[in-house]
C-alpha atoms as a PDB file:
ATOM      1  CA  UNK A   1     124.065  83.351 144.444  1.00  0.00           C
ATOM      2  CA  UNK A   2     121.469  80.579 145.138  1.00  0.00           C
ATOM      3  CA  UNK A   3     121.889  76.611 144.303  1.00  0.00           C
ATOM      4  CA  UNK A   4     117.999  75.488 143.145  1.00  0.00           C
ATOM      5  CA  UNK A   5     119.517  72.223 142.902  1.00  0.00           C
ATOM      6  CA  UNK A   6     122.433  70.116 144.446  1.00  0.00           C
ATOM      7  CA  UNK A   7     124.645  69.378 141.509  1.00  0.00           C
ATOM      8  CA  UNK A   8     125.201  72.762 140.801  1.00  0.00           C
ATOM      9  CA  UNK A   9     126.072  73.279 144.521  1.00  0.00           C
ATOM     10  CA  UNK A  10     128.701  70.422 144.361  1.00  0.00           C
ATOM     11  CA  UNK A  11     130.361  71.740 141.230  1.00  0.00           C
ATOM     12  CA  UNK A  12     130.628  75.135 142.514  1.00  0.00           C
ATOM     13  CA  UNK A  13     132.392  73.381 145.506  1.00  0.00           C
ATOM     14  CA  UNK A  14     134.909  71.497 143.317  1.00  0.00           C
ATOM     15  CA  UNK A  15     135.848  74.697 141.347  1.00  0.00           C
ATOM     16  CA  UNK A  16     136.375  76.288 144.702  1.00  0.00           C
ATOM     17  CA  UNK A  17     138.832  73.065 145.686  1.00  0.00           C
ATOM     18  CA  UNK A  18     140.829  72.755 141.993  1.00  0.00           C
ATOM     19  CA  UNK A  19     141.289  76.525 141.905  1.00  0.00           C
ATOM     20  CA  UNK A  20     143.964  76.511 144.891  1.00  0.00           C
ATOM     21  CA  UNK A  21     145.369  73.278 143.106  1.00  0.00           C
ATOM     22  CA  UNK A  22     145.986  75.069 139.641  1.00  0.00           C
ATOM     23  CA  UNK A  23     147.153  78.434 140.582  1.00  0.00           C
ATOM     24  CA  UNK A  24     149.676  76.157 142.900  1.00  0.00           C
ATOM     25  CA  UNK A  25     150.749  73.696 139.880  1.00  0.00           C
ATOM     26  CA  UNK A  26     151.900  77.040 138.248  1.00  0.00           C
ATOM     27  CA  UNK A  27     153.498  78.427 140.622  1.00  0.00           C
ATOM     28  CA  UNK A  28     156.115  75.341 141.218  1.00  0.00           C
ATOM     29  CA  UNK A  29     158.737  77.478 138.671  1.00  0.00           C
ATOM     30  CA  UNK A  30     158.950  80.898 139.650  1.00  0.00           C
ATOM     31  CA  UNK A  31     162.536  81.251 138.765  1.00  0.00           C
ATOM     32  CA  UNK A  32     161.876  78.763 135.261  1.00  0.00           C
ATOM     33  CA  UNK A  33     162.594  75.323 134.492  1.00  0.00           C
ATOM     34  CA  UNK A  34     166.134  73.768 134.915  1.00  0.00           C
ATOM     35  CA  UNK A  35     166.273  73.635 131.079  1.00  0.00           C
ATOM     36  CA  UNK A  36     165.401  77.209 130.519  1.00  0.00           C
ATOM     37  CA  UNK A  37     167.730  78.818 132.898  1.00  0.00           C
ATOM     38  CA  UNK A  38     170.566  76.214 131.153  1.00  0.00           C
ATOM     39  CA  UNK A  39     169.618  77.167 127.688  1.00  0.00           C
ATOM     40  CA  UNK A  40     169.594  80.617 128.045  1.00  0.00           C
ATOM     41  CA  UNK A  41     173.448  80.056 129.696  1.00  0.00           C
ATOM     42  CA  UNK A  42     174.352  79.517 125.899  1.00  0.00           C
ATOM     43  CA  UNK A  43     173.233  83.916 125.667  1.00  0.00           C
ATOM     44  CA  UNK A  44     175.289  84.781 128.939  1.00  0.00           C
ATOM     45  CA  UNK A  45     178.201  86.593 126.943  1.00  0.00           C
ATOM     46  CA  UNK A  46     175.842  88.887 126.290  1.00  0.00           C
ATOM     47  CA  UNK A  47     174.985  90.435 129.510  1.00  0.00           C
ATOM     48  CA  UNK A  48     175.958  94.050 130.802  1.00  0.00           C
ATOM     49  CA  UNK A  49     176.280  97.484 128.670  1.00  0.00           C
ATOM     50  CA  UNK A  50     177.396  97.974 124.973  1.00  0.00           C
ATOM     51  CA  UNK A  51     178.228 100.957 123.091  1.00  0.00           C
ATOM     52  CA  UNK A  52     179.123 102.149 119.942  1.00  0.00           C
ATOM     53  CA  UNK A  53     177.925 102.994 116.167  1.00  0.00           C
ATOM     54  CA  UNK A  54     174.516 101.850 114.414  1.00  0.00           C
ATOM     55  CA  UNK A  55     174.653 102.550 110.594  1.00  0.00           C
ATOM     56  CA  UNK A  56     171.351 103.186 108.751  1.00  0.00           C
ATOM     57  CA  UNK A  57     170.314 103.249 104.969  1.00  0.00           C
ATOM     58  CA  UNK A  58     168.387 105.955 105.135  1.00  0.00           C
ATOM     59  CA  UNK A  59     167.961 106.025 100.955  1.00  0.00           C
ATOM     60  CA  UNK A  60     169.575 104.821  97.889  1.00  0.00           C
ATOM     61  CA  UNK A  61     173.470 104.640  98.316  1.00  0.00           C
ATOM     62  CA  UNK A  62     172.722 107.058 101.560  1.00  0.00           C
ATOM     63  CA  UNK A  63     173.210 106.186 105.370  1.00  0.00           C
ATOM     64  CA  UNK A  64     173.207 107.747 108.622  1.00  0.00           C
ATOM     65  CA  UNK A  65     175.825 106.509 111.710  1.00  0.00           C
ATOM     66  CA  UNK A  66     174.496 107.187 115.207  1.00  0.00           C
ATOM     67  CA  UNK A  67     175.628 106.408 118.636  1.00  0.00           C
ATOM     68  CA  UNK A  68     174.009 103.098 119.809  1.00  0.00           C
ATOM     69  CA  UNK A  69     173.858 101.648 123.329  1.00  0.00           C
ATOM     70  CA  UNK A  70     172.472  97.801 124.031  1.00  0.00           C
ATOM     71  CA  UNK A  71     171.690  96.771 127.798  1.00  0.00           C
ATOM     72  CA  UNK A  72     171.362  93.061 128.731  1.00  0.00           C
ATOM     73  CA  UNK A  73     170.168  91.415 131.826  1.00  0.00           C
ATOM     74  CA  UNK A  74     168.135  88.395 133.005  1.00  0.00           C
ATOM     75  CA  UNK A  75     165.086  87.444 134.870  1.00  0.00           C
ATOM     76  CA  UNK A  76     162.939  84.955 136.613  1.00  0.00           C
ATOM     77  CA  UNK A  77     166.445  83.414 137.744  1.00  0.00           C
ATOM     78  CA  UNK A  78     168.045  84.020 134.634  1.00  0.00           C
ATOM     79  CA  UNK A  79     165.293  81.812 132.418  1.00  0.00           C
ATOM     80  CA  UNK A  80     164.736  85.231 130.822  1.00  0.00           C
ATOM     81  CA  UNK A  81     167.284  87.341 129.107  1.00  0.00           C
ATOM     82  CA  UNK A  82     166.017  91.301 128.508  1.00  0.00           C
ATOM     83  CA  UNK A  83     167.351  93.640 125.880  1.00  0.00           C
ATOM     84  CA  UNK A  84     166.822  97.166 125.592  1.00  0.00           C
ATOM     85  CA  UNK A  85     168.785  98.953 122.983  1.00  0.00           C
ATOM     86  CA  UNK A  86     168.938 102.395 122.039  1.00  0.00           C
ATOM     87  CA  UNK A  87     169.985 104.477 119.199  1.00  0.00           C
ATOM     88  CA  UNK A  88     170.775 108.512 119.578  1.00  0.00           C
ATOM     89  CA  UNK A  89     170.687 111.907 118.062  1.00  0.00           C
ATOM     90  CA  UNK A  90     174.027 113.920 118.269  1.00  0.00           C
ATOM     91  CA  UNK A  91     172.598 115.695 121.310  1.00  0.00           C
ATOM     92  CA  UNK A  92     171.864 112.321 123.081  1.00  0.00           C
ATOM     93  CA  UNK A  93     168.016 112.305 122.718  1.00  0.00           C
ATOM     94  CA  UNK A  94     167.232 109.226 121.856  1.00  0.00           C
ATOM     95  CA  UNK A  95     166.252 108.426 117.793  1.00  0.00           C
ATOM     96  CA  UNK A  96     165.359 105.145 118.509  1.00  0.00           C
ATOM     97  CA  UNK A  97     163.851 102.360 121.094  1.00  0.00           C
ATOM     98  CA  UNK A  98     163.473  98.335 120.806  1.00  0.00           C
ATOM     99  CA  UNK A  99     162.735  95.853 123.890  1.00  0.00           C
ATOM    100  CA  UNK A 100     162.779  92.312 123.500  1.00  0.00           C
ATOM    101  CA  UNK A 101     163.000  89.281 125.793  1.00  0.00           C
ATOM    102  CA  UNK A 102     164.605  86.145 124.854  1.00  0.00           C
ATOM    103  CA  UNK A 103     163.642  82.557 126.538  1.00  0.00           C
ATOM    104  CA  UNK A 104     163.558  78.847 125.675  1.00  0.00           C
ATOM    105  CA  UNK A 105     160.368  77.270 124.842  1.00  0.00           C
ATOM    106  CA  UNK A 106     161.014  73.665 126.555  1.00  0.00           C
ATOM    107  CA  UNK A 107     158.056  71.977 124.280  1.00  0.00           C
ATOM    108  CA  UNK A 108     159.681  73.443 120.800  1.00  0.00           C
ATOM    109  CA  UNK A 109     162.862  72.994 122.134  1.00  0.00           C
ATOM    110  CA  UNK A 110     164.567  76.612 120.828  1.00  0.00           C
ATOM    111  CA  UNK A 111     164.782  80.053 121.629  1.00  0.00           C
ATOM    112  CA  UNK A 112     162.703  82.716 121.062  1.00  0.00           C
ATOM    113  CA  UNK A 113     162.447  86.435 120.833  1.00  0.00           C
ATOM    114  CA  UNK A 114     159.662  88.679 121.269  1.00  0.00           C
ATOM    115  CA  UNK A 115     160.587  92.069 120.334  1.00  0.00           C
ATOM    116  CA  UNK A 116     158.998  95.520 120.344  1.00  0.00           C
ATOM    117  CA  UNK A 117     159.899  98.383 117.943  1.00  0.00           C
ATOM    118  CA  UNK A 118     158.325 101.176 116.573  1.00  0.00           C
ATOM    119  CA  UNK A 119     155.154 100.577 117.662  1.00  0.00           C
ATOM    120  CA  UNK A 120     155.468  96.935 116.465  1.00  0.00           C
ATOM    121  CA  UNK A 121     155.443  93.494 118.216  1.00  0.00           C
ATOM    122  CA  UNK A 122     157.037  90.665 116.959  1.00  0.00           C
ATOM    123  CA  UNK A 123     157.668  86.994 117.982  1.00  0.00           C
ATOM    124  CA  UNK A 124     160.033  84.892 116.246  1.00  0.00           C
ATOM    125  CA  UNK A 125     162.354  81.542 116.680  1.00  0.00           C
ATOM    126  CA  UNK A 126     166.228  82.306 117.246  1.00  0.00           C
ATOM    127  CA  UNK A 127     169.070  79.990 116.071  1.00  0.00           C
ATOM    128  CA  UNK A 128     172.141  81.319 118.953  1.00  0.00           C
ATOM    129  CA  UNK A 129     175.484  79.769 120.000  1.00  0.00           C
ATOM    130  CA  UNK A 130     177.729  80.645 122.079  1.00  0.00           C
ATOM    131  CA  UNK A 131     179.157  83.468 119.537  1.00  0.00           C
ATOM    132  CA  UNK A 132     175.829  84.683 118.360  1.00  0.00           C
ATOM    133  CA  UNK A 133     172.322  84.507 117.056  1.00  0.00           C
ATOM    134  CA  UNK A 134     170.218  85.106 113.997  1.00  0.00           C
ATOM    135  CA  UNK A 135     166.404  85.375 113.190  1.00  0.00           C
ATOM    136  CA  UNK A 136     164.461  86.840 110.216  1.00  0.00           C
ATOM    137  CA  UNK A 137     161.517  88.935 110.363  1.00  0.00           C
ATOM    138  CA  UNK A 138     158.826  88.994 107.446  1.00  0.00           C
ATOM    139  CA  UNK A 139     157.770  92.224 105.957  1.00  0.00           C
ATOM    140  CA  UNK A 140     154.857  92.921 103.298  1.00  0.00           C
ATOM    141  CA  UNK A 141     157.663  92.379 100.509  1.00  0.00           C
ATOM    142  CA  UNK A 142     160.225  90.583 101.168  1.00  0.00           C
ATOM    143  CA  UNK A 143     162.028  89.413 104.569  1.00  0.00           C
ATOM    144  CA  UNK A 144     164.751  91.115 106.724  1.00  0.00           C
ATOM    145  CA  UNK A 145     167.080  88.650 108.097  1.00  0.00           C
ATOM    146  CA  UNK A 146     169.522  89.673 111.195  1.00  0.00           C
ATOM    147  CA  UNK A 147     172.614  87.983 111.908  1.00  0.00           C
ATOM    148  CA  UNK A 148     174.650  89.140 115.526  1.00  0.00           C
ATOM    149  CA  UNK A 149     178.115  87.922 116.081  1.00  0.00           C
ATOM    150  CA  UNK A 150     180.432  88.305 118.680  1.00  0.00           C
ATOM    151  CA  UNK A 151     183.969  88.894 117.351  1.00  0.00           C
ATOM    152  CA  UNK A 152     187.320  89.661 119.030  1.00  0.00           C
ATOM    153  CA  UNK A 153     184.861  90.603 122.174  1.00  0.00           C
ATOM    154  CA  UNK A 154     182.526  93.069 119.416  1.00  0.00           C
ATOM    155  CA  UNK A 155     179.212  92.724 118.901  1.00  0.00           C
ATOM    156  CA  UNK A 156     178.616  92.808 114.969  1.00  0.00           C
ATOM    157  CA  UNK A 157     175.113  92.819 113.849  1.00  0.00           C
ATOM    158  CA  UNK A 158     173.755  93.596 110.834  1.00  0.00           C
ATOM    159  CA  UNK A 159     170.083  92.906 109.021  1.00  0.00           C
ATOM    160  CA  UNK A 160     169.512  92.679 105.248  1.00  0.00           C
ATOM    161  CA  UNK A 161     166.812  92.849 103.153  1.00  0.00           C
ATOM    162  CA  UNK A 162     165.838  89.762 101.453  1.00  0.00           C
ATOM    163  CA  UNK A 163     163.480  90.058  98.324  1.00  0.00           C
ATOM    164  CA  UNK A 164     163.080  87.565  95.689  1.00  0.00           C
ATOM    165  CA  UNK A 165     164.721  88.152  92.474  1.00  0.00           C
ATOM    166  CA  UNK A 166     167.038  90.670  94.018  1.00  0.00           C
ATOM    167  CA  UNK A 167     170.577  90.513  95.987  1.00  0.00           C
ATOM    168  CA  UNK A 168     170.211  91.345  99.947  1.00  0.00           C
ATOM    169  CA  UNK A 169     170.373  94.651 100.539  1.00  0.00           C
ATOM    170  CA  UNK A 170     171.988  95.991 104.119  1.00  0.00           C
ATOM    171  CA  UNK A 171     169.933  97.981 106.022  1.00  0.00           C
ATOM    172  CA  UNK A 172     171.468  98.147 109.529  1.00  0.00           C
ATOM    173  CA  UNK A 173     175.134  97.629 110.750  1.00  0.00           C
ATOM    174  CA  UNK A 174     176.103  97.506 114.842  1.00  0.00           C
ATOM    175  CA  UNK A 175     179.386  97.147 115.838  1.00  0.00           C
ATOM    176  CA  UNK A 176     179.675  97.723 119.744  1.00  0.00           C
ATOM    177  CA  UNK A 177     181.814  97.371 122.536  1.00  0.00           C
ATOM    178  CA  UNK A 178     181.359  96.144 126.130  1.00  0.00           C
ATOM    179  CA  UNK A 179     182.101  98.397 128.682  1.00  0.00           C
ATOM    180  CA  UNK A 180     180.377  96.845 132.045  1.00  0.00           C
ATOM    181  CA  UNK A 181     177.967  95.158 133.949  1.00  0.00           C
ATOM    182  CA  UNK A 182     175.155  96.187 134.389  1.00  0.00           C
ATOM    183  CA  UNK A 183     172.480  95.104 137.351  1.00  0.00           C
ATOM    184  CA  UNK A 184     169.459  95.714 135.047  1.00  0.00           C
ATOM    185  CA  UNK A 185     166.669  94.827 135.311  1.00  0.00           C
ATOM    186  CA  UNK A 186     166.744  92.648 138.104  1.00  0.00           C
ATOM    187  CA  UNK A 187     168.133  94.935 140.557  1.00  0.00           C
ATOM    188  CA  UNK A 188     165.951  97.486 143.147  1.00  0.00           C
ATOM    189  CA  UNK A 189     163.361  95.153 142.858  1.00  0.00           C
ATOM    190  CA  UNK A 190     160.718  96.318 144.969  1.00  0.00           C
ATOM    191  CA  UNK A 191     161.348  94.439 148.799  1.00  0.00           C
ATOM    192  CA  UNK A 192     158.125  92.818 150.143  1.00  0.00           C
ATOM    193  CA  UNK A 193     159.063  94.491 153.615  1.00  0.00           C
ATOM    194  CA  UNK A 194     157.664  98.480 153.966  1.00  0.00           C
END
């Protein structure tokens, strides 16, 4: 690359100088801020591995109940939580897959959830307490609105479908139980040193 004239030279030079500057102004939270990691404290009950039953409508006055299994973990020094959870066929193949990551946006001051399901992404706001959370997802016709609580140590969650004019409608109930910690996904992290 050639410089025909001198300013161009010079501003080349200062975007060589600010670059260093930036990518080090980012990089003074590697583990989050202080107020994400004690946000996402509030979501700490949550952590380890769940099992039980996730009940379907699958139809009009028809349902289907499957094994479930939820598995909860944090990141980036715990200013991240990570949920993978998991329904199953009989045989233990698994029916169905969702990944989301919850975290607290500092400037909107509240959580939210980005989630990933059946080919779908999704971001939305979360309203959580120490004994739960709820969000809503919007659909083409109407709105399905999640509530999860934890109750005598179970996690209940169901989802209903909102439409106008009409009475929700369940489409999904969870009821699980804890049964451990779980290391994921932070642990075997791959070590700098070969």
């Amino acid at each position: 690359m050639s410089f025909t004239r001198p300013f161009n030279a010079r501003l080349f030079a200062l975007v060589l100088l600010a670059a260093p500057a930036s990518a080090l102004a980012q990089a003074q939270h590697p583990m989050g801020t202080d107020e994400q990691r004690e946000a996402m404290k509030t979501l700490a009950w949550m952590d380890g591995e769940w099992r039980g039953t996730a009940t379907a409508m699958t139809g009009p006055g028809q349902s289907r109940t499957m094994p479930h299994t939820e598995r909860i973990g944090t990141m980036l020094g715990g200013s991240l939580r990570v949920i993978e959870g998991r329904s199953h066929n009989d045989d233990g193949s698994t029916l169905f897959n969702a990944f989301a990551v919850i975290s607290w946006d500092d400037q909107a001051d509240r959580f939210m959830m980005r989630s990933y399901a059946n080919g779908q992404a999704t971001d939305v706001p979360i309203e959580a307490d120490g004994q739960g959370f709820k969000w809503t997802v919007t659909t083409a016709r109407g709105q399905i609105r999640y509530e999860m609580k934890l109750i005598d140590g179970q996690w209940i969650e169901t989802g209903d479908y909102l439409m106008e004019g009409r009475p929700p409608m369940r489409v999904i109930e969870m009821k699980l139980d804890r049964i451990g910690d779980t290391g994921w996904p932070a642990a075997g992290a791959v070590s700098p040193i070969p």
